[in-house]
PDB file of N, CA and C in Angstrom:
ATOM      1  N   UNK A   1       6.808  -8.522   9.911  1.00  0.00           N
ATOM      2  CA  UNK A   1       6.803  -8.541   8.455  1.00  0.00           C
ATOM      3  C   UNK A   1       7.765  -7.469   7.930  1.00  0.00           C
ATOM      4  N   UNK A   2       8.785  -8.241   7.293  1.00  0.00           N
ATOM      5  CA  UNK A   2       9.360  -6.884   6.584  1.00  0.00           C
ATOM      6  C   UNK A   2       8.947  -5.940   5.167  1.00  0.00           C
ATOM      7  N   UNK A   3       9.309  -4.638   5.306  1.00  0.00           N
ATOM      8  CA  UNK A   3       9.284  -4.016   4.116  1.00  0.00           C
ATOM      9  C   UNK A   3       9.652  -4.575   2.959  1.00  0.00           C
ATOM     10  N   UNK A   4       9.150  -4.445   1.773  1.00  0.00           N
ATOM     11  CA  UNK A   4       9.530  -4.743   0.323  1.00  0.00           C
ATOM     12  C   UNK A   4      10.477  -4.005  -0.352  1.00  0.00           C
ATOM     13  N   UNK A   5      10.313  -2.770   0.154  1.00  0.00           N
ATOM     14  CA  UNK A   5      11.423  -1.894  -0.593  1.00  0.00           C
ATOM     15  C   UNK A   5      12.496  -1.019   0.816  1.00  0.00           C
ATOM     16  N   UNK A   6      13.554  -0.723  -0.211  1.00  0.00           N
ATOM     17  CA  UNK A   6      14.396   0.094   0.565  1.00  0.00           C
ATOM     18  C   UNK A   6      14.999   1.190  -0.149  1.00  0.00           C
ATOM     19  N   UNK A   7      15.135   2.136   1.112  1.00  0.00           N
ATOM     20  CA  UNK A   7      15.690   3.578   0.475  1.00  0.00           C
ATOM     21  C   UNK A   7      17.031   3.677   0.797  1.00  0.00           C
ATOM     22  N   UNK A   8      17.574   4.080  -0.443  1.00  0.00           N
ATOM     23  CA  UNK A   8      19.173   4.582  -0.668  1.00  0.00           C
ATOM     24  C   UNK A   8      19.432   5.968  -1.452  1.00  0.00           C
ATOM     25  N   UNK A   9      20.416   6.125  -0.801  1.00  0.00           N
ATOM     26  CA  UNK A   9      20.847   7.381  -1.263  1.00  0.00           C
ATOM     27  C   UNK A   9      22.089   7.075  -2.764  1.00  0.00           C
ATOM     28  N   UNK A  10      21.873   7.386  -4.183  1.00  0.00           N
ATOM     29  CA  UNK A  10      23.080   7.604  -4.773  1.00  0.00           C
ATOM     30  C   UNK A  10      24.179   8.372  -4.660  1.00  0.00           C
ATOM     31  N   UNK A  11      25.104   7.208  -4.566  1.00  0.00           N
ATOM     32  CA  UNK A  11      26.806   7.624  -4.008  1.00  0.00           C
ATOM     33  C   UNK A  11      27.421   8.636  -5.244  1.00  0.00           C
ATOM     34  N   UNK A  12      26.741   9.019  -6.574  1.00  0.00           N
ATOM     35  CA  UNK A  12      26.969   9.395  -7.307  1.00  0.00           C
ATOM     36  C   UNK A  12      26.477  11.169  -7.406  1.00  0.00           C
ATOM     37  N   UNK A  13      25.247  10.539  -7.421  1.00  0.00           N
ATOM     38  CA  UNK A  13      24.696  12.380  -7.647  1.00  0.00           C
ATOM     39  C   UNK A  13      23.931  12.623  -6.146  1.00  0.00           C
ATOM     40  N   UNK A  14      23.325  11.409  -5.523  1.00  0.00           N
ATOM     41  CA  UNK A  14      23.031  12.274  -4.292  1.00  0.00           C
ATOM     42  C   UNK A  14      21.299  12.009  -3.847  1.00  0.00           C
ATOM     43  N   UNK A  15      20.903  11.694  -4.985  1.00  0.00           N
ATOM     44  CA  UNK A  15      19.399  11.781  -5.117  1.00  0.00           C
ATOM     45  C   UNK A  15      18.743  10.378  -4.182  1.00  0.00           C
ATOM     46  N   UNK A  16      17.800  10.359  -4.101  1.00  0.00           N
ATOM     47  CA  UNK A  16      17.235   9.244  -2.952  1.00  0.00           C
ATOM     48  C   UNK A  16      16.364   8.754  -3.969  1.00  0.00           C
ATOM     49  N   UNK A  17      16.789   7.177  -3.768  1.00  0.00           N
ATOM     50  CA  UNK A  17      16.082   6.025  -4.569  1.00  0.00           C
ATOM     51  C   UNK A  17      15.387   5.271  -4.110  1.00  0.00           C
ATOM     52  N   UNK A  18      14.361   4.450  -4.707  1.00  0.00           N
ATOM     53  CA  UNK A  18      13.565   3.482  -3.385  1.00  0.00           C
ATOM     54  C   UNK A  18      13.484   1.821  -4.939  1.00  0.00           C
ATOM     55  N   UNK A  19      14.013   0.701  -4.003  1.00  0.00           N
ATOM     56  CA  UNK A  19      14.648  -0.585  -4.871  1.00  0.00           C
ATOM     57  C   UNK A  19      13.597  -1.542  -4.258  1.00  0.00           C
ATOM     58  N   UNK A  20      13.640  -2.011  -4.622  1.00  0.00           N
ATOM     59  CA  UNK A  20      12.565  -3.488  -4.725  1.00  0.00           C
ATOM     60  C   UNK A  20      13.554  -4.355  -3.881  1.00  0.00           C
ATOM     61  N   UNK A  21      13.110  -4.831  -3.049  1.00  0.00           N
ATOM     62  CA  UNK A  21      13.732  -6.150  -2.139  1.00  0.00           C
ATOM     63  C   UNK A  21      13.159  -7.501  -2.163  1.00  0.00           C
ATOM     64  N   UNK A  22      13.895  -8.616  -2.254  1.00  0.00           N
ATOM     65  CA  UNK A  22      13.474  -9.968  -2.822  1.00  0.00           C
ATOM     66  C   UNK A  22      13.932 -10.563  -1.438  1.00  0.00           C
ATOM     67  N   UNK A  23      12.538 -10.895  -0.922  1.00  0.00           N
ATOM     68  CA  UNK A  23      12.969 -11.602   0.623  1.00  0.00           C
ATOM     69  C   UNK A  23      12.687 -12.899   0.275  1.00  0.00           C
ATOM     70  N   UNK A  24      13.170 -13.412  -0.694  1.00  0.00           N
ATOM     71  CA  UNK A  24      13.110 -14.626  -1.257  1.00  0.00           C
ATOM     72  C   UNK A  24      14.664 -15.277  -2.011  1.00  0.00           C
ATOM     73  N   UNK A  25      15.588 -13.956  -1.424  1.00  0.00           N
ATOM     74  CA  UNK A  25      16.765 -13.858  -2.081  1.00  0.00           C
ATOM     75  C   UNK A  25      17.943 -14.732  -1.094  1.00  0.00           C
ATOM     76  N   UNK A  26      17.770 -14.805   0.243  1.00  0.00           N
ATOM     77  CA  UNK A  26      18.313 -15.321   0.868  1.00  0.00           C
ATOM     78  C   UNK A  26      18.858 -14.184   2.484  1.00  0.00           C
ATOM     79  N   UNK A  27      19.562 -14.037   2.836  1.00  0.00           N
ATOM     80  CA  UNK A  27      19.674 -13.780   4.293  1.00  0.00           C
ATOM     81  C   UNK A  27      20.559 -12.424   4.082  1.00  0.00           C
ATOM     82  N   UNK A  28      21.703 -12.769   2.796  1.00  0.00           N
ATOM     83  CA  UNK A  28      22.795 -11.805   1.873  1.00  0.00           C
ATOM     84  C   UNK A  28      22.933 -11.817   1.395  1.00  0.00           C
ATOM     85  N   UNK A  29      22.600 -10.544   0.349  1.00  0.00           N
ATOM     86  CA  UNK A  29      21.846 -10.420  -0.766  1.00  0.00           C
ATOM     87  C   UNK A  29      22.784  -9.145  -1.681  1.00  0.00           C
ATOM     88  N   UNK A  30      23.431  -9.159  -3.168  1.00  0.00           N
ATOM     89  CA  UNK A  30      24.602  -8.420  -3.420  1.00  0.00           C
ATOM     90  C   UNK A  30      23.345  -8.116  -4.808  1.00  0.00           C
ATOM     91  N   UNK A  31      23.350  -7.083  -5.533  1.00  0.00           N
ATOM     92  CA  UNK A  31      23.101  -6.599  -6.491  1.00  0.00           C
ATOM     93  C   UNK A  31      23.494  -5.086  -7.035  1.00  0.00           C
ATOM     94  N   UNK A  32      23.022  -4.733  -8.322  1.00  0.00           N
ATOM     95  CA  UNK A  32      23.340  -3.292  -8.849  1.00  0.00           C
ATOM     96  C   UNK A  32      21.727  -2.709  -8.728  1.00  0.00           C
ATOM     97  N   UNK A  33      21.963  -1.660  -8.517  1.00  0.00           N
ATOM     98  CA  UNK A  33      20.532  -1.133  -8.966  1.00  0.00           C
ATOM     99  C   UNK A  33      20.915   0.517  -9.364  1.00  0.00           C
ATOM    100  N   UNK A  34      20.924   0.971 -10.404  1.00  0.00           N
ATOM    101  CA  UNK A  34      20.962   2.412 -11.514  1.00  0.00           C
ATOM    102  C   UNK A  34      20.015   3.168 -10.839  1.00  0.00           C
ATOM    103  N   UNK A  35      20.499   4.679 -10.482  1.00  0.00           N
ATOM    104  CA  UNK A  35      20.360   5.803  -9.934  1.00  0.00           C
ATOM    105  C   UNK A  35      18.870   5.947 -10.760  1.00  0.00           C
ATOM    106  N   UNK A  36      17.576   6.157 -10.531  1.00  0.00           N
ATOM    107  CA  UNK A  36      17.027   6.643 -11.126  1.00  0.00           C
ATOM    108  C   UNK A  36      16.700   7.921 -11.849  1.00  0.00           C
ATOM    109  N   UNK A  37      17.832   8.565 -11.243  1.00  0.00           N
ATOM    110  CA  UNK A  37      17.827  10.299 -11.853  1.00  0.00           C
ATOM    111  C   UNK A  37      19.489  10.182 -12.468  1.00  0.00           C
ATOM    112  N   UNK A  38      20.613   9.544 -11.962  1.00  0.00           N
ATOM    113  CA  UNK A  38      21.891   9.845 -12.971  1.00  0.00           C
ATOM    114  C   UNK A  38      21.544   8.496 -13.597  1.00  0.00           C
ATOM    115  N   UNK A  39      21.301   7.871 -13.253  1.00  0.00           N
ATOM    116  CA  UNK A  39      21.537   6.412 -13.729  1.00  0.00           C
ATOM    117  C   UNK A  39      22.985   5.547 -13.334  1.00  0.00           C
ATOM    118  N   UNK A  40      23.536   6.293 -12.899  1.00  0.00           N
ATOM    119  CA  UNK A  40      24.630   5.367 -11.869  1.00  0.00           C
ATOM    120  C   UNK A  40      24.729   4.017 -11.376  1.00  0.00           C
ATOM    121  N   UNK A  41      25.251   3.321 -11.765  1.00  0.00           N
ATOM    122  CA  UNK A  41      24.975   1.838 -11.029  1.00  0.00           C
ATOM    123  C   UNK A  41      25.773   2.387  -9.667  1.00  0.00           C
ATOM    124  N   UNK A  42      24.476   1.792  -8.426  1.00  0.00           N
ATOM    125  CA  UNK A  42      24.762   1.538  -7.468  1.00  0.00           C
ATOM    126  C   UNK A  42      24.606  -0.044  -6.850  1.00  0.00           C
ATOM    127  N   UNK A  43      26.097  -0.381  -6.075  1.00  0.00           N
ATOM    128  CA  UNK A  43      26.320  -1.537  -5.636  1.00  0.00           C
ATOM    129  C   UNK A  43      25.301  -1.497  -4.121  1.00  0.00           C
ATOM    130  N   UNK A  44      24.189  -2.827  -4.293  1.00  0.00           N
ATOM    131  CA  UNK A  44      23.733  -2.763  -2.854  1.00  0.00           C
ATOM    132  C   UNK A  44      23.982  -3.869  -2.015  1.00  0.00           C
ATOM    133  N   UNK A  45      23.903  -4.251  -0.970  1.00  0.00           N
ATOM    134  CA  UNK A  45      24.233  -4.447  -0.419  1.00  0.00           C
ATOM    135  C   UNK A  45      23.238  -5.094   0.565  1.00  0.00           C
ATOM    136  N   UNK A  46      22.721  -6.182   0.885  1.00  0.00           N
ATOM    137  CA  UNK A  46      21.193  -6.099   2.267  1.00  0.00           C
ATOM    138  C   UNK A  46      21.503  -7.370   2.752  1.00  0.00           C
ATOM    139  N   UNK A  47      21.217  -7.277   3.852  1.00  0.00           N
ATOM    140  CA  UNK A  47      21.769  -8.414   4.923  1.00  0.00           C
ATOM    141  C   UNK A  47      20.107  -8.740   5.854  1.00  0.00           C
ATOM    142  N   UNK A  48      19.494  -9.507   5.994  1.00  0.00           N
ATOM    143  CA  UNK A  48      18.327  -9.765   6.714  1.00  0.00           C
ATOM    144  C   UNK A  48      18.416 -10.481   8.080  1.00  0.00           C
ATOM    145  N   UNK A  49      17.946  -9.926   9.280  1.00  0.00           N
ATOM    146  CA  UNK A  49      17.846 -10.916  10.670  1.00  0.00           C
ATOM    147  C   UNK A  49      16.357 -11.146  10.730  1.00  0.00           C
ATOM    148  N   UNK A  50      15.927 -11.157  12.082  1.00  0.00           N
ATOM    149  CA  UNK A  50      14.966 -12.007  12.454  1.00  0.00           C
ATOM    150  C   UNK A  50      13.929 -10.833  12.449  1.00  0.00           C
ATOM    151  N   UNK A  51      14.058  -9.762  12.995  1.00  0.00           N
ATOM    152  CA  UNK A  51      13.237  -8.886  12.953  1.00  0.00           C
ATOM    153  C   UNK A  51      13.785  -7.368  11.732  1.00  0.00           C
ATOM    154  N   UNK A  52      15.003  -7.231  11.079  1.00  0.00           N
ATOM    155  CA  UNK A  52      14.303  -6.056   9.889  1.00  0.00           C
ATOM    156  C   UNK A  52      16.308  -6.568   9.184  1.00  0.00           C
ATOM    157  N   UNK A  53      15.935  -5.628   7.838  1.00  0.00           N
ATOM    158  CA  UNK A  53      16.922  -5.932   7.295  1.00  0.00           C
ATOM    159  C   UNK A  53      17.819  -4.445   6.865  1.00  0.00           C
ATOM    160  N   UNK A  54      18.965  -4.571   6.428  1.00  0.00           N
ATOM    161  CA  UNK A  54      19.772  -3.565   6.048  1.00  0.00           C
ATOM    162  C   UNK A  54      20.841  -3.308   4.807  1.00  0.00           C
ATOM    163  N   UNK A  55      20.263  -2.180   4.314  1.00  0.00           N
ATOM    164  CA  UNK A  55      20.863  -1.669   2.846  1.00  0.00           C
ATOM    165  C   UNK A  55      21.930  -0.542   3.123  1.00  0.00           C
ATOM    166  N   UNK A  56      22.894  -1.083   2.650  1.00  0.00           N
ATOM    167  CA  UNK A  56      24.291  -0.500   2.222  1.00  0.00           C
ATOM    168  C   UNK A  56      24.630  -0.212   1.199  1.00  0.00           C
ATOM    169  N   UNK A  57      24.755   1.151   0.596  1.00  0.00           N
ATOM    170  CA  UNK A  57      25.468   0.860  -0.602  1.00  0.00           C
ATOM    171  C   UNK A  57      26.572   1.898  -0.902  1.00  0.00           C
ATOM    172  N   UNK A  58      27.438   1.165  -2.344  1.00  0.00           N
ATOM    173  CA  UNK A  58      28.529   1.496  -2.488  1.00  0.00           C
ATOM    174  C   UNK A  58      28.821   1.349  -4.040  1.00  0.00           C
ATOM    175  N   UNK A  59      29.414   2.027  -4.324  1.00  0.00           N
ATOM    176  CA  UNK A  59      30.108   2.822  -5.735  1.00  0.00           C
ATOM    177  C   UNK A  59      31.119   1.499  -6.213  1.00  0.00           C
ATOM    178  N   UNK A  60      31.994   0.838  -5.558  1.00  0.00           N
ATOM    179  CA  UNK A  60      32.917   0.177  -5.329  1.00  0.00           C
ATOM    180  C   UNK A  60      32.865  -1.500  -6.391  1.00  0.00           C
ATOM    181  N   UNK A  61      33.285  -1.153  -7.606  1.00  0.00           N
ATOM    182  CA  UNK A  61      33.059  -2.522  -8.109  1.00  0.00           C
ATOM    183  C   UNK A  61      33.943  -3.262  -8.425  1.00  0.00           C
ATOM    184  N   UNK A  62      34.959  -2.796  -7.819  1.00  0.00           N
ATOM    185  CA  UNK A  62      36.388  -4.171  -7.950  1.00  0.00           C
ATOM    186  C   UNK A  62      36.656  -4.942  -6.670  1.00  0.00           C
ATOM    187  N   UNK A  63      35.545  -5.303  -5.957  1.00  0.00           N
ATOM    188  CA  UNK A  63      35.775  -5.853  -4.733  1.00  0.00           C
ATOM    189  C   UNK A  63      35.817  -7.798  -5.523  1.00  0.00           C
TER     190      UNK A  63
END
């Protein structure tokens, strides 16, 4: 069973965030989610396999 949420660090100020994960979202999964202490949009990033999934994120919004 996977976790619901995941922890990231903001690429902005630094502070550690914890985001809601939608394992109903599909396998790769792209959203923003705002720094809860700068408010920074952070780009995330989560990719899911068979046994756990993984959050990346990045500052980067002209991709």
């Amino acid at each position: 069973m996977f976790e619901t949420q995941a922890r990231f660090i903001c690429v902005f100020c630094g502070a550690e965030n914890v985001a809601d994960v939608d394992l109903s979202g599909g396998i790769d999964q792209e959203y923003i989610e705002d720094c809860e202490v700068c408010c920074a949009p952070n780009k995330i990033h989560i990719h899911f396999d068979e046994k756990y999934f993984r959050a990346v994120v990045t500052s980067d919004f002209d991709e």
